[in-house]
PDB file of N, CA and C in Angstrom:
ATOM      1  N   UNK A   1       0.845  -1.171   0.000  1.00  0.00           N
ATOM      2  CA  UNK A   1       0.000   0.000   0.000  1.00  0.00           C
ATOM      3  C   UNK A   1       0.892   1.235   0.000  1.00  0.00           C
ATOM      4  N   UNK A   2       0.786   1.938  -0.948  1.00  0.00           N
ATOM      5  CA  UNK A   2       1.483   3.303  -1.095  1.00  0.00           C
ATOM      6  C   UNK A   2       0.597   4.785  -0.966  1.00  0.00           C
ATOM      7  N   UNK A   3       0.970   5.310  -0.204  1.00  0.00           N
ATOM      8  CA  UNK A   3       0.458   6.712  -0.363  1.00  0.00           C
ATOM      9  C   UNK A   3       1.110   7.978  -0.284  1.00  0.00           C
ATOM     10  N   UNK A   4       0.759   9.295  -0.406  1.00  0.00           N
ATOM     11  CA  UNK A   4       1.215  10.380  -0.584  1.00  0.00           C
ATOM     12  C   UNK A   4       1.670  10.781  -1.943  1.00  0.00           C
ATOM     13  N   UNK A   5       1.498   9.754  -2.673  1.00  0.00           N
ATOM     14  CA  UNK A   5       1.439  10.165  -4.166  1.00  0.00           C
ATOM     15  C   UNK A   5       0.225  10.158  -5.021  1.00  0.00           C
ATOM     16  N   UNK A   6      -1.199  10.955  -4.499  1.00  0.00           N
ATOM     17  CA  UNK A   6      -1.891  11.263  -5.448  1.00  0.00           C
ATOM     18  C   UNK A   6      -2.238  12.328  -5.212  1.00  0.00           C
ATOM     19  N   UNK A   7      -1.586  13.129  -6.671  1.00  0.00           N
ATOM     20  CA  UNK A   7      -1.282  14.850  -6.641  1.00  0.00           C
ATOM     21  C   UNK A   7      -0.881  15.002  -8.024  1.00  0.00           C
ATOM     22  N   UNK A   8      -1.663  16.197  -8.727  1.00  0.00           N
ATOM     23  CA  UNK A   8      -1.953  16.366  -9.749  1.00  0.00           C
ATOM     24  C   UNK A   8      -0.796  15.980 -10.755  1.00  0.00           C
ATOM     25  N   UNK A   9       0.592  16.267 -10.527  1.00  0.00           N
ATOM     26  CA  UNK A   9       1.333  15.517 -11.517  1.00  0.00           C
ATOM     27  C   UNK A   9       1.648  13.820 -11.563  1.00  0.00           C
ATOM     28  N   UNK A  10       1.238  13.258 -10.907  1.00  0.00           N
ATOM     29  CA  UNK A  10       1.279  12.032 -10.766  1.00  0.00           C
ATOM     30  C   UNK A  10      -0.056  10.967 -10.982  1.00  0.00           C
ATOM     31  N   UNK A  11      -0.706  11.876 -12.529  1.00  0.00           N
ATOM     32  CA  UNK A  11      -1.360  11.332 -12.288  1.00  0.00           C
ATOM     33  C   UNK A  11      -1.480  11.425 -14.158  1.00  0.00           C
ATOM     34  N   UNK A  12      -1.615  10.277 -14.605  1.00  0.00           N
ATOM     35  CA  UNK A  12      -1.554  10.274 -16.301  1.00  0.00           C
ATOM     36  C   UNK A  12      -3.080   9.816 -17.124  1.00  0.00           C
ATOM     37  N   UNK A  13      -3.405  10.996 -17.620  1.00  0.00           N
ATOM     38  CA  UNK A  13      -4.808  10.593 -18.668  1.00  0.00           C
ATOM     39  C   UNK A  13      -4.121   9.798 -20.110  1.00  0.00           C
ATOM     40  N   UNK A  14      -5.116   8.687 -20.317  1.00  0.00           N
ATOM     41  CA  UNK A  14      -5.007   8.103 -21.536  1.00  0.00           C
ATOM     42  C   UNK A  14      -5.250   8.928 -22.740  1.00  0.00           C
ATOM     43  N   UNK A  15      -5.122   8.788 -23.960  1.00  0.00           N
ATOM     44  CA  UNK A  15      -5.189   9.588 -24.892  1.00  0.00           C
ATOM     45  C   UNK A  15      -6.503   8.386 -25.824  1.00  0.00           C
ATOM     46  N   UNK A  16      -7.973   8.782 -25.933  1.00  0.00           N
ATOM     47  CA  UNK A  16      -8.810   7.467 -26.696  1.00  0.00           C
ATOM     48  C   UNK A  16      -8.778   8.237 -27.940  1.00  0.00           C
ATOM     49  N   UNK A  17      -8.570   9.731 -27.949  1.00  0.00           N
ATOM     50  CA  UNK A  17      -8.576  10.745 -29.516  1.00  0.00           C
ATOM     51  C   UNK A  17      -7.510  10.245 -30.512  1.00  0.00           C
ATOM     52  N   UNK A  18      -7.179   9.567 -31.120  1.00  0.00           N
ATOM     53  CA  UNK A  18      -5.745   8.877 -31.599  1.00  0.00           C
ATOM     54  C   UNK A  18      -5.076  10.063 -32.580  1.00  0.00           C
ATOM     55  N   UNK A  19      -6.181  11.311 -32.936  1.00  0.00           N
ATOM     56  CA  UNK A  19      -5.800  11.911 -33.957  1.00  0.00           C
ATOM     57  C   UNK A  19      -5.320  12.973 -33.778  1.00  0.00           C
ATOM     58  N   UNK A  20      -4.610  12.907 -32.008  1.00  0.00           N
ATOM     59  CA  UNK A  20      -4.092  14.569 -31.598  1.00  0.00           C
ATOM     60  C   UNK A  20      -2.552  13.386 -32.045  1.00  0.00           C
ATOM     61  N   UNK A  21      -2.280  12.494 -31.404  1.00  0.00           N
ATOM     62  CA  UNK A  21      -0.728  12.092 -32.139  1.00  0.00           C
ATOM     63  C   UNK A  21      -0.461  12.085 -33.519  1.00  0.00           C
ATOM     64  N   UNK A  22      -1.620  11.695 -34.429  1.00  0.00           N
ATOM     65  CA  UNK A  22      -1.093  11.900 -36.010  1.00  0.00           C
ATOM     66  C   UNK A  22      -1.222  13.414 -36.045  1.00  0.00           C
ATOM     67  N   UNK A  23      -1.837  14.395 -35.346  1.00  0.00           N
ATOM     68  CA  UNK A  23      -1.594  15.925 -35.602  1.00  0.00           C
ATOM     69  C   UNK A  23      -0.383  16.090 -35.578  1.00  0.00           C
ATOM     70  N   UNK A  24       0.288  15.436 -34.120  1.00  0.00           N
ATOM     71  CA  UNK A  24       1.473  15.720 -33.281  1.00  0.00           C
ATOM     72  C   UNK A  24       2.768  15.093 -34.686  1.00  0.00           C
ATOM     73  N   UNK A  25       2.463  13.760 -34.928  1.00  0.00           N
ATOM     74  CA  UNK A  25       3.723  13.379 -35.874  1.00  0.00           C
ATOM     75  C   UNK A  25       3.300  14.017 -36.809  1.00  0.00           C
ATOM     76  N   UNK A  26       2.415  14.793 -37.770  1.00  0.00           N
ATOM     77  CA  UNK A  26       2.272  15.668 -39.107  1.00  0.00           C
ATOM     78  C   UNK A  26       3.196  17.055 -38.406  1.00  0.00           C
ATOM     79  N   UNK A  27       2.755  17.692 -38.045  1.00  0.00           N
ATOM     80  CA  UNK A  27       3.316  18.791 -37.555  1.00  0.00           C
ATOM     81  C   UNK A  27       5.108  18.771 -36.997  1.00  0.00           C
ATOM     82  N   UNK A  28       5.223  17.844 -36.735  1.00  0.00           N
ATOM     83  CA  UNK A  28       6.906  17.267 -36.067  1.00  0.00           C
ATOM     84  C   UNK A  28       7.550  17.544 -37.255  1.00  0.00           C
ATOM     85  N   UNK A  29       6.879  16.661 -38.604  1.00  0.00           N
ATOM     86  CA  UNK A  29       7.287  16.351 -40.072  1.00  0.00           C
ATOM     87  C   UNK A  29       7.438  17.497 -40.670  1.00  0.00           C
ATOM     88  N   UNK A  30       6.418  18.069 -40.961  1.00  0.00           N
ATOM     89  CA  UNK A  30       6.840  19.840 -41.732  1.00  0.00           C
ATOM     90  C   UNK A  30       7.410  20.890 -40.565  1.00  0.00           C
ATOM     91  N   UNK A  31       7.402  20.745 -39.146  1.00  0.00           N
ATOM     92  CA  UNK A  31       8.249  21.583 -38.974  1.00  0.00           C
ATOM     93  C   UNK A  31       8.910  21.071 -37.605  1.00  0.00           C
ATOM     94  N   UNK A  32       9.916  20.493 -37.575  1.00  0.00           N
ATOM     95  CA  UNK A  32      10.595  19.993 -36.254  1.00  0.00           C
ATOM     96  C   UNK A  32      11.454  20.907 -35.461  1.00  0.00           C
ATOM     97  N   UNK A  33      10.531  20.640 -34.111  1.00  0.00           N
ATOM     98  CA  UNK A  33      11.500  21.082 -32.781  1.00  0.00           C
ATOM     99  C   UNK A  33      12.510  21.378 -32.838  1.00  0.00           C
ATOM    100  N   UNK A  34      12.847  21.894 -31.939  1.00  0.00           N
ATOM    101  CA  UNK A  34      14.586  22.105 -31.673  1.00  0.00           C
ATOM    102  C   UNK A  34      15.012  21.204 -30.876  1.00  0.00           C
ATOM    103  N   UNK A  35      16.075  20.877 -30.886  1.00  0.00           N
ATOM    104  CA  UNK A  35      16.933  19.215 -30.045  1.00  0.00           C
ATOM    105  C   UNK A  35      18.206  19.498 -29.548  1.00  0.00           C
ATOM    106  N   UNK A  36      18.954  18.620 -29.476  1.00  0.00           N
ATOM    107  CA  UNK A  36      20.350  19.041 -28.960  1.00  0.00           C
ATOM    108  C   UNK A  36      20.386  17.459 -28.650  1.00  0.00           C
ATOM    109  N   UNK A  37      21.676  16.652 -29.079  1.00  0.00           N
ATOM    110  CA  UNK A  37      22.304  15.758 -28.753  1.00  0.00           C
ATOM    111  C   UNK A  37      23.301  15.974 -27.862  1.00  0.00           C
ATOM    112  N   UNK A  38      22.974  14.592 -26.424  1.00  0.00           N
ATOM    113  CA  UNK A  38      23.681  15.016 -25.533  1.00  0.00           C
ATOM    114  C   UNK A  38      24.122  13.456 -25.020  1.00  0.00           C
ATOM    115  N   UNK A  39      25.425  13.042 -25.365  1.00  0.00           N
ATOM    116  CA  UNK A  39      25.528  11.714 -25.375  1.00  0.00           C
ATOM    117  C   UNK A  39      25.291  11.076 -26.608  1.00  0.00           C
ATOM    118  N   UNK A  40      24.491   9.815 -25.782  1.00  0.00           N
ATOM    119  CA  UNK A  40      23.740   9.037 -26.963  1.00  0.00           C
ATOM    120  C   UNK A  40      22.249   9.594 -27.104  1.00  0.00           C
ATOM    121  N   UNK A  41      21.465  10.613 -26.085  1.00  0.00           N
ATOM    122  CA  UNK A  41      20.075  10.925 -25.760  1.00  0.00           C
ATOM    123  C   UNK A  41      20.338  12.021 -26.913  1.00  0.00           C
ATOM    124  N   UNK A  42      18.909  11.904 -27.111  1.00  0.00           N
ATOM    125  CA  UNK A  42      18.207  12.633 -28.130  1.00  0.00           C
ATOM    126  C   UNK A  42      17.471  13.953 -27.359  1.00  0.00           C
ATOM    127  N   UNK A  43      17.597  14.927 -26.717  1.00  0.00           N
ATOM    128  CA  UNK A  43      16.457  16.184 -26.371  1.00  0.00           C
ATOM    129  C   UNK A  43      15.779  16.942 -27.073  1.00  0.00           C
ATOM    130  N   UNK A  44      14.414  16.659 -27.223  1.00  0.00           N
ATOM    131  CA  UNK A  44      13.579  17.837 -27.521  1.00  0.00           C
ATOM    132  C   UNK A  44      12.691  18.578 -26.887  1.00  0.00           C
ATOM    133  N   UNK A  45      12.695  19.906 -27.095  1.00  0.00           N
ATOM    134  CA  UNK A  45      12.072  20.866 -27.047  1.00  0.00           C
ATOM    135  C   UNK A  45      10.753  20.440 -26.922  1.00  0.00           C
ATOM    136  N   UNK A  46      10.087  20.875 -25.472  1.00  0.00           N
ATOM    137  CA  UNK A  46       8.614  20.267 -25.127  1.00  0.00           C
ATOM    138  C   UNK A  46       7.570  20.978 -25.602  1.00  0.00           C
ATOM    139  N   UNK A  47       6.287  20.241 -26.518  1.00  0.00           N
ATOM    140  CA  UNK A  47       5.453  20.393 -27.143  1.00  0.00           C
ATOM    141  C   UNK A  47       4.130  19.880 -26.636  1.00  0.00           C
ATOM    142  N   UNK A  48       3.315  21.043 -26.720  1.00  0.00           N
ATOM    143  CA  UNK A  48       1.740  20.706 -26.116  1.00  0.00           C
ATOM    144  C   UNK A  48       0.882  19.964 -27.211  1.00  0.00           C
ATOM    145  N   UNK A  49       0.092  19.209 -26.772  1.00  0.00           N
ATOM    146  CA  UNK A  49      -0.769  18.769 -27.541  1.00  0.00           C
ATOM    147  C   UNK A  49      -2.222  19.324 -27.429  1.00  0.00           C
ATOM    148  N   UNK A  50      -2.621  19.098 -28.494  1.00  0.00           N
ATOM    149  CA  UNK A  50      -3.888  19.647 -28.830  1.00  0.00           C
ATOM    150  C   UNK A  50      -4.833  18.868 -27.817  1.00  0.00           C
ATOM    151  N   UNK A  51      -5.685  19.723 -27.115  1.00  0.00           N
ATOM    152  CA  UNK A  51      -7.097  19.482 -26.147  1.00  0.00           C
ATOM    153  C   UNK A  51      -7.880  18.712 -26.744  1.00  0.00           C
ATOM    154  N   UNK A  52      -8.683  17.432 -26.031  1.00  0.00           N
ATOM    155  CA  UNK A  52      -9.410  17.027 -26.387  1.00  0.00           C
ATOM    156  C   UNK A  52     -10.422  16.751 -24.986  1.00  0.00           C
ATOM    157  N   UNK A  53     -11.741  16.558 -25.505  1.00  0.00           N
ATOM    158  CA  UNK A  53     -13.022  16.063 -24.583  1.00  0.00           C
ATOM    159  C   UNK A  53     -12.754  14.573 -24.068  1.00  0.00           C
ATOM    160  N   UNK A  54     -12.793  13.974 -25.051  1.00  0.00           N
ATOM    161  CA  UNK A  54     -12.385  12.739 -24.952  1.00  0.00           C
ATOM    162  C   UNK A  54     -11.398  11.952 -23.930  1.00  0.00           C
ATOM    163  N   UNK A  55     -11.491  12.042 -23.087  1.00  0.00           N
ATOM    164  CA  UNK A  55     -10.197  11.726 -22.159  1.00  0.00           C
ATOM    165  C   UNK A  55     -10.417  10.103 -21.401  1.00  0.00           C
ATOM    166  N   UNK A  56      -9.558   9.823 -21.466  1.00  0.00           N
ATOM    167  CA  UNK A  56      -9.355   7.663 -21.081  1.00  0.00           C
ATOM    168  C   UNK A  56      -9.409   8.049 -19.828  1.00  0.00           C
ATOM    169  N   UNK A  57      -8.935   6.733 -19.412  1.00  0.00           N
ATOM    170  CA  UNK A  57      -8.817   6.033 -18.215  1.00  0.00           C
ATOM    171  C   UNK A  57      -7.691   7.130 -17.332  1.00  0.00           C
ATOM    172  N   UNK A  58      -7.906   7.359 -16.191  1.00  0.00           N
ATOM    173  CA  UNK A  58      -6.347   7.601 -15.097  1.00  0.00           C
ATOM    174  C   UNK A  58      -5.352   6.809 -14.722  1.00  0.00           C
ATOM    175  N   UNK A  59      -4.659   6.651 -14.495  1.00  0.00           N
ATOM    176  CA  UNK A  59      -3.273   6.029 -14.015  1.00  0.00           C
ATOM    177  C   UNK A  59      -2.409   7.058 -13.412  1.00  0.00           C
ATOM    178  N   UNK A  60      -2.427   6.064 -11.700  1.00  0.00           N
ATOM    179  CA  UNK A  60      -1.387   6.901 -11.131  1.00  0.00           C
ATOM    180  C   UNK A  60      -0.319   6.353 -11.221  1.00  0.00           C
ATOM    181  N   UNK A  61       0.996   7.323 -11.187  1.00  0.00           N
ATOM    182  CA  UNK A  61       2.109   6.857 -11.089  1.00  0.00           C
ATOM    183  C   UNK A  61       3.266   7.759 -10.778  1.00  0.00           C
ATOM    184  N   UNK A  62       4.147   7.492 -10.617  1.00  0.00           N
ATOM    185  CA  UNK A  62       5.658   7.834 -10.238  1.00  0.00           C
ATOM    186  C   UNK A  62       5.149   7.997  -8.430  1.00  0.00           C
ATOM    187  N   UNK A  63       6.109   7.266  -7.904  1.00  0.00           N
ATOM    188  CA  UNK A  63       5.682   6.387  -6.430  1.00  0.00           C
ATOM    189  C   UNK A  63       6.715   7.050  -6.040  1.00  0.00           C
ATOM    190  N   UNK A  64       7.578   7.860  -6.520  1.00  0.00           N
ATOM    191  CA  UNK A  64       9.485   8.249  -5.882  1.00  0.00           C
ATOM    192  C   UNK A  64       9.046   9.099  -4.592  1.00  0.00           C
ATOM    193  N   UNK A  65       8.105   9.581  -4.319  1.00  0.00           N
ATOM    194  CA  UNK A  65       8.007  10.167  -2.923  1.00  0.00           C
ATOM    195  C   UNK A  65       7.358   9.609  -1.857  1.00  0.00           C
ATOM    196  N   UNK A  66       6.495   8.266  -2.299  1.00  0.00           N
ATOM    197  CA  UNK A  66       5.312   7.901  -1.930  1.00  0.00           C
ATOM    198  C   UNK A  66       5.546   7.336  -0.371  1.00  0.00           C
ATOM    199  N   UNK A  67       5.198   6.492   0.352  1.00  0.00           N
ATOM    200  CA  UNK A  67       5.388   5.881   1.697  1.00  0.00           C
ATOM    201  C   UNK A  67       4.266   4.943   1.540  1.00  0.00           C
ATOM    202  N   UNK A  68       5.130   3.682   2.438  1.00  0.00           N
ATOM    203  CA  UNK A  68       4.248   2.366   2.069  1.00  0.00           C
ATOM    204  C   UNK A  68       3.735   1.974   3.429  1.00  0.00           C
ATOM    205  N   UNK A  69       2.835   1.816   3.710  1.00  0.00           N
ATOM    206  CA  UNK A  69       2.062   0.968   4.782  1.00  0.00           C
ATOM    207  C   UNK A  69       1.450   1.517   5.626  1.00  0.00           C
ATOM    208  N   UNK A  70       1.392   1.344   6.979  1.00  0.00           N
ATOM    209  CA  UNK A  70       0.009   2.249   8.255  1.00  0.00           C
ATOM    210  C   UNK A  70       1.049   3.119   9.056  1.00  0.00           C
ATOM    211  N   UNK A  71       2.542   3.341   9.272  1.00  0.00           N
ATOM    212  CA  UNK A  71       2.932   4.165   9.926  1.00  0.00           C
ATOM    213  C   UNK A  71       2.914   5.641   9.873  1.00  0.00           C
ATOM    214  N   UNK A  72       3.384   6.103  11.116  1.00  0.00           N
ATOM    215  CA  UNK A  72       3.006   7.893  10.888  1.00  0.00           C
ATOM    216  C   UNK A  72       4.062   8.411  10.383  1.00  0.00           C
ATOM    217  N   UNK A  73       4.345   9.686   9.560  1.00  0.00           N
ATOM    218  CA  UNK A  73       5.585  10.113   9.601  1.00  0.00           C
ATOM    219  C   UNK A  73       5.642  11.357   9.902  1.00  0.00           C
ATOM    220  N   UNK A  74       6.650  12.613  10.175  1.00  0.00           N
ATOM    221  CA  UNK A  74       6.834  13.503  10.097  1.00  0.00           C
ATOM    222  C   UNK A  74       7.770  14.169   9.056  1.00  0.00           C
ATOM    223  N   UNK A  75       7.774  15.266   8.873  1.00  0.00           N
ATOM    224  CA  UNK A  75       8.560  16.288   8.168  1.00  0.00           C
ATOM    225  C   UNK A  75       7.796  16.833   6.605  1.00  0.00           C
ATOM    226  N   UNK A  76       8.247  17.480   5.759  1.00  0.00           N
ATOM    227  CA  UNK A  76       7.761  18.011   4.767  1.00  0.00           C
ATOM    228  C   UNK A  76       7.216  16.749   3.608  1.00  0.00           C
ATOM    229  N   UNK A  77       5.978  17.104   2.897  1.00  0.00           N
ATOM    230  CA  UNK A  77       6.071  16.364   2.159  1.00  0.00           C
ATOM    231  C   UNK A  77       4.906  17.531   0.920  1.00  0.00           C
ATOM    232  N   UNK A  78       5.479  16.807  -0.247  1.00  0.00           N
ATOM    233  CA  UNK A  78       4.688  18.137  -0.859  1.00  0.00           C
ATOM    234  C   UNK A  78       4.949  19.037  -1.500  1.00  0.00           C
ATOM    235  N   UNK A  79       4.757  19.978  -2.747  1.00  0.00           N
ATOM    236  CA  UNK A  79       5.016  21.715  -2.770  1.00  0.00           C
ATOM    237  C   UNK A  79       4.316  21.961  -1.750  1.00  0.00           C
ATOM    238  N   UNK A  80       5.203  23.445  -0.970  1.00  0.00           N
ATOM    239  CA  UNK A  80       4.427  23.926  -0.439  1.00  0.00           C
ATOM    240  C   UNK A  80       2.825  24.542  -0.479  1.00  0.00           C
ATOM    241  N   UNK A  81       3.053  25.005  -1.577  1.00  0.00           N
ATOM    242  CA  UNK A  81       1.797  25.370  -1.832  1.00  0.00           C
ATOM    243  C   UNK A  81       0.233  24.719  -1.860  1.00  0.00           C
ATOM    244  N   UNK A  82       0.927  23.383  -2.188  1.00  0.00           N
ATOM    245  CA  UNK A  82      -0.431  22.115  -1.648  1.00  0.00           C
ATOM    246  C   UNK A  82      -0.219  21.653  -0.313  1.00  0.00           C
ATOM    247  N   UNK A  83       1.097  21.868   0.470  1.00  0.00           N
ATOM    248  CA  UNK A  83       0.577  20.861   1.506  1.00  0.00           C
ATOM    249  C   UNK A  83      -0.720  21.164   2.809  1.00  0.00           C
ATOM    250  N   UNK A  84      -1.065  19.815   3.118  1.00  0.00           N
ATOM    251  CA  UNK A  84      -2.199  19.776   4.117  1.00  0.00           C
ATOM    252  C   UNK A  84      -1.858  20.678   5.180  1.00  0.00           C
ATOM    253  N   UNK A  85      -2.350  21.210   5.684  1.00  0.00           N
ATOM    254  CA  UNK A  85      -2.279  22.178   6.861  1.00  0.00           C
ATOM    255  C   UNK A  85      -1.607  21.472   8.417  1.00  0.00           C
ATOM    256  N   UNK A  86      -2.048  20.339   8.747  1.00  0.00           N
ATOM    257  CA  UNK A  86      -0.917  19.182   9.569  1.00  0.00           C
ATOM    258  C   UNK A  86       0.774  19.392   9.038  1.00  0.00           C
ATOM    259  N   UNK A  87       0.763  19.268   8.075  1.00  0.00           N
ATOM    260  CA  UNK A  87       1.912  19.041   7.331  1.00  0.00           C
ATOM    261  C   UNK A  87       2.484  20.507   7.950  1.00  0.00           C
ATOM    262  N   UNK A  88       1.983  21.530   7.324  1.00  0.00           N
ATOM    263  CA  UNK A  88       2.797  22.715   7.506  1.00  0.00           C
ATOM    264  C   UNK A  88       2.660  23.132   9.244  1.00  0.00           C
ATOM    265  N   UNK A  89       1.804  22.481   9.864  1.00  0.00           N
ATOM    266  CA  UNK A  89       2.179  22.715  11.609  1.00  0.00           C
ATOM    267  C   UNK A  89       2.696  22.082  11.919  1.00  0.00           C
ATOM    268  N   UNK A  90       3.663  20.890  11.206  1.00  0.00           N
ATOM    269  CA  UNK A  90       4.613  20.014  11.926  1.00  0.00           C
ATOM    270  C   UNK A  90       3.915  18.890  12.516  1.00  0.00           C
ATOM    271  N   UNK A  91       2.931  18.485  11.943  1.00  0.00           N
ATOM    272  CA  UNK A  91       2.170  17.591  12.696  1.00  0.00           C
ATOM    273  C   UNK A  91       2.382  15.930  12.016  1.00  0.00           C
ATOM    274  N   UNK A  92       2.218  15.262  12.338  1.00  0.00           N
ATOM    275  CA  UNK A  92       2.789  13.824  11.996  1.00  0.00           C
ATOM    276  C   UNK A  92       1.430  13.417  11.101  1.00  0.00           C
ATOM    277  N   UNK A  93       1.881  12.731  10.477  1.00  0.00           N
ATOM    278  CA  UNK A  93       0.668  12.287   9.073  1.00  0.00           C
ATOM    279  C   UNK A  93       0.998  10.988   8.624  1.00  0.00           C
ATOM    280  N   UNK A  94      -0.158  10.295   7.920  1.00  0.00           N
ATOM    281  CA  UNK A  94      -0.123   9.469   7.516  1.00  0.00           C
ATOM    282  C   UNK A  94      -1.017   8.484   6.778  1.00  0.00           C
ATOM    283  N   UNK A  95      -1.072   7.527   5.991  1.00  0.00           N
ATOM    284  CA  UNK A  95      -2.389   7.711   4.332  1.00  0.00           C
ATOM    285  C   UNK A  95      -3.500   8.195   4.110  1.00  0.00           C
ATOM    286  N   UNK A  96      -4.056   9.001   5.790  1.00  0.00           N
ATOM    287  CA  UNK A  96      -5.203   9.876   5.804  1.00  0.00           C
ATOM    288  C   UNK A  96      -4.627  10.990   4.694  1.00  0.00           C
ATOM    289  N   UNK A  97      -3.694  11.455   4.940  1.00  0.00           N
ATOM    290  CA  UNK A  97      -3.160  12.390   4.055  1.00  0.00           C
ATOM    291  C   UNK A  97      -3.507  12.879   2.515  1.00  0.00           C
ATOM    292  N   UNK A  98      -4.059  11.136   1.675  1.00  0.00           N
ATOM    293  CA  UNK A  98      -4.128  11.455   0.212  1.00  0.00           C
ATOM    294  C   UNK A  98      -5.866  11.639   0.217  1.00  0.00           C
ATOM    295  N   UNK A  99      -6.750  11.811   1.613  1.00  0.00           N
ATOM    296  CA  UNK A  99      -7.742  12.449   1.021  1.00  0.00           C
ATOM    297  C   UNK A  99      -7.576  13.971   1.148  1.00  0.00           C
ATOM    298  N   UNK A 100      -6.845  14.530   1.876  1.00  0.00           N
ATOM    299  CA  UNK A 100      -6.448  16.182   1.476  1.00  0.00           C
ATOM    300  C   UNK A 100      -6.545  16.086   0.091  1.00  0.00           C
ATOM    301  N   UNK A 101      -5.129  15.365  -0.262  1.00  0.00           N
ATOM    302  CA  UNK A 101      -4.803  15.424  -1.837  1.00  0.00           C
ATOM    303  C   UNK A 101      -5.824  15.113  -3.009  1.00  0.00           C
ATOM    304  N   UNK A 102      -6.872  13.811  -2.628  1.00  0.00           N
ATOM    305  CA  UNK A 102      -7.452  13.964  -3.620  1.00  0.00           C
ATOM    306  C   UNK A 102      -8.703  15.320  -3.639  1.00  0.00           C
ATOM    307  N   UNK A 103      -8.907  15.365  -2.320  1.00  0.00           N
ATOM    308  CA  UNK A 103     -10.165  17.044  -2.225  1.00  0.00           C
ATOM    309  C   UNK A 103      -9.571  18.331  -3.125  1.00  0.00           C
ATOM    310  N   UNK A 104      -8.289  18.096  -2.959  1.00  0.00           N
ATOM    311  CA  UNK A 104      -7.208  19.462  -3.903  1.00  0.00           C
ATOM    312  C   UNK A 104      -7.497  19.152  -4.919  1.00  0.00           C
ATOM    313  N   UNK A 105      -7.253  18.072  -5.721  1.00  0.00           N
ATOM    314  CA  UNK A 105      -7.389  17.395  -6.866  1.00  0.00           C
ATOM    315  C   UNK A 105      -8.535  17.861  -7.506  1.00  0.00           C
ATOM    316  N   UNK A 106      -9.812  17.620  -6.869  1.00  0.00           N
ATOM    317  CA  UNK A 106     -11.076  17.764  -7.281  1.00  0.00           C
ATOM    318  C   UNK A 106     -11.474  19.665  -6.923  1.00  0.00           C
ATOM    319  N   UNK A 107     -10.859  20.568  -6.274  1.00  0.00           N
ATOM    320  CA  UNK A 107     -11.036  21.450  -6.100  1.00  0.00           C
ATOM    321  C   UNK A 107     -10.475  22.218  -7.038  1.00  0.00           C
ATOM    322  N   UNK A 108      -9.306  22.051  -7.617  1.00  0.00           N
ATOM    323  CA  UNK A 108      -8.072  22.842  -8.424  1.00  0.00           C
ATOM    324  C   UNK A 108      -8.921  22.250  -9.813  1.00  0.00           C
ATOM    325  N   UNK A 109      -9.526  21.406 -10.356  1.00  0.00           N
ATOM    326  CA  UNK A 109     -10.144  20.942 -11.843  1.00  0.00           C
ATOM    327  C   UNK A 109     -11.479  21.597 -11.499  1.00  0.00           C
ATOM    328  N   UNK A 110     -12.061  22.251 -10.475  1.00  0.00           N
ATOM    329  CA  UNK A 110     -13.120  22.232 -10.819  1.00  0.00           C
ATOM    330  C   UNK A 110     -13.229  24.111 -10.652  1.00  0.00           C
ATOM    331  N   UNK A 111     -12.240  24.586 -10.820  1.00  0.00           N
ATOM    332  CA  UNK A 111     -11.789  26.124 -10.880  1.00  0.00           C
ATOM    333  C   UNK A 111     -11.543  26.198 -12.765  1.00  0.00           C
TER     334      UNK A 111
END
């Protein structure tokens, strides 16, 4: 059981519109990014994709901050700017925590 990782970047929409990526590879084709080879890696220049209604399934992921099981912890966790109000009084927390996060979640999309 993992928690403290559900927060708006950790959290990935499916793409069911298939025709914002053939926008994305047409547009790459007549006019490509800027890059820079560094090593053997390839970098490019980050590109938005076109909005769609249509939006898949969620998937959470990237766990690199997360905490596993029923213990409490203390110290920072978070941007500041989201953390739970416990959090910023120094108060000890623990997987109660990701319903703050998901109430933010649902408060910040629905602005």
């Amino acid at each position: 059981r993992a928690f403290t990782a559900i927060q708006k970047k950790n959290i990935m929409v499916a793409i069911e519109d298939t025709s914002i990526l053939t926008d994305f590879e047409e547009e790459e084709e007549s006019s490509p990014r800027p890059r820079k080879i560094v090593g053997v890696w390839v970098i490019y220049a980050s590109h938005k994709l076109r909005k769609t209604k249509q939006h898949g399934r969620l998937t959470l992921c990237d766990f690199g901050q997360a905490r596993f099981g029923w213990n409490t912890y203390s110290g920072d966790i978070h941007p500041y700017i989201y953390r739970a109000l416990g959090v910023l009084l120094r108060m000890p927390w623990n997987e109660k925590l990701d319903i703050w996060n998901v109430g933010r979640l649902v408060c910040i999309r629905s602005f």
